[in-house]
C-alpha atoms as a PDB file:
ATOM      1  CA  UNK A   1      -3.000  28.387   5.739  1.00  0.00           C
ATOM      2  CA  UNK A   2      -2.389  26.902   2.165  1.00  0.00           C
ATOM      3  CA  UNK A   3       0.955  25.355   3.554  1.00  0.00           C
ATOM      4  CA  UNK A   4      -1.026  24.046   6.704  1.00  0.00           C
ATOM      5  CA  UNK A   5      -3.038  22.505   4.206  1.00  0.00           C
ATOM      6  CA  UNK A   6      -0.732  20.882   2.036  1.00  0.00           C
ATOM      7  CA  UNK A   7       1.397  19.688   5.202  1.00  0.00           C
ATOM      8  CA  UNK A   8      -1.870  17.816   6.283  1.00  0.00           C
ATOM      9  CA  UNK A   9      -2.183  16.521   2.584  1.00  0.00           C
ATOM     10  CA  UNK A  10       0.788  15.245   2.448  1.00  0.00           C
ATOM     11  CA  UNK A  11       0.609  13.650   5.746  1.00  0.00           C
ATOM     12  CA  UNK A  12      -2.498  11.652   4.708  1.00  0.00           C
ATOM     13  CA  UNK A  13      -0.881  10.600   1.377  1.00  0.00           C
ATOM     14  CA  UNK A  14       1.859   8.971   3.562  1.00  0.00           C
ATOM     15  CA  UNK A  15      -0.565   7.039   5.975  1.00  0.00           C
ATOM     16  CA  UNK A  16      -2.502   5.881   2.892  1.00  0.00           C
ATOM     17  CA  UNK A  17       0.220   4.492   1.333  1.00  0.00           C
ATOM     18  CA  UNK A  18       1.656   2.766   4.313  1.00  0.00           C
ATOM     19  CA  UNK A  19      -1.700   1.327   5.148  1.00  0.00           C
ATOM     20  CA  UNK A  20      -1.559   0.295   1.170  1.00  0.00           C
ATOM     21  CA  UNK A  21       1.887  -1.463   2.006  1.00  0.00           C
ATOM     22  CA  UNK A  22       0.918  -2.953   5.603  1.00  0.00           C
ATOM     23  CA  UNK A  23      -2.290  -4.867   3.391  1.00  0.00           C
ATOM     24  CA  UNK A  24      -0.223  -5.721   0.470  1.00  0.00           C
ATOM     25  CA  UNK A  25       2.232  -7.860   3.206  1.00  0.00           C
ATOM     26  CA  UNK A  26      -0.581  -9.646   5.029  1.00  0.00           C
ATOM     27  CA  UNK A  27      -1.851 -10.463   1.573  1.00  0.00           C
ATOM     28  CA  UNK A  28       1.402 -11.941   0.746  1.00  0.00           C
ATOM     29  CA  UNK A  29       1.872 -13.659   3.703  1.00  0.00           C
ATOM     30  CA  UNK A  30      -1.842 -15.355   3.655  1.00  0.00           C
ATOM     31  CA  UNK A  31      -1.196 -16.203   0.106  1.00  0.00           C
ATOM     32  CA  UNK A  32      -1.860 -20.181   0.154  1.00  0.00           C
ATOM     33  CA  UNK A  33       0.776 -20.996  -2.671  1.00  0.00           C
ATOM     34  CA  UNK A  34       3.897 -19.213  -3.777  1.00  0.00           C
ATOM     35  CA  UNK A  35       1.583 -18.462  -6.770  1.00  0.00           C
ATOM     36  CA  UNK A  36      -0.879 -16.981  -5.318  1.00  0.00           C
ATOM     37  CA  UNK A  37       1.654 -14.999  -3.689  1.00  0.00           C
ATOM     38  CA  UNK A  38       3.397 -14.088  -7.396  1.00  0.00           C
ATOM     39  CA  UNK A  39       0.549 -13.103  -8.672  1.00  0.00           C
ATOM     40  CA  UNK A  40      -0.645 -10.557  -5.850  1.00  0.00           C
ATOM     41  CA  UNK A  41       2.809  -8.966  -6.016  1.00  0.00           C
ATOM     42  CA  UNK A  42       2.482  -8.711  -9.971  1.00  0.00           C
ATOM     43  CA  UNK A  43      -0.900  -7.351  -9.575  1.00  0.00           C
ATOM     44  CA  UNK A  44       0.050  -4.710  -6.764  1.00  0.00           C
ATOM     45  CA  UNK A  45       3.456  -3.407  -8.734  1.00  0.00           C
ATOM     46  CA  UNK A  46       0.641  -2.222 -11.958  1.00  0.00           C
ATOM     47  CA  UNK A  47      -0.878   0.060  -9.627  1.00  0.00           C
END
């Protein structure tokens, strides 16, 4: 059961992060200046 467990884990760890990366891209692509843009990608690579 504990491996069951960890499989499922691990499988909502990846869909979290992907849905992390999907709304770090729109963000960057609805950025209204190249700035904006900079800065969102600064902020999101100190996570």
């Amino acid at each position: 059961m504990s491996r069951l467990h960890d499989a499922m884990s691990r499988r909502r760890a990846a869909r979290r992060h992907l849905r992390e990366e999907r709304a770090l891209a729109r963000a960057l692509s609805a950025a209204p200046t190249l700035e904006s843009a900079h800065e969102i990608a600064a902020i999101s690579t100190r996570r």
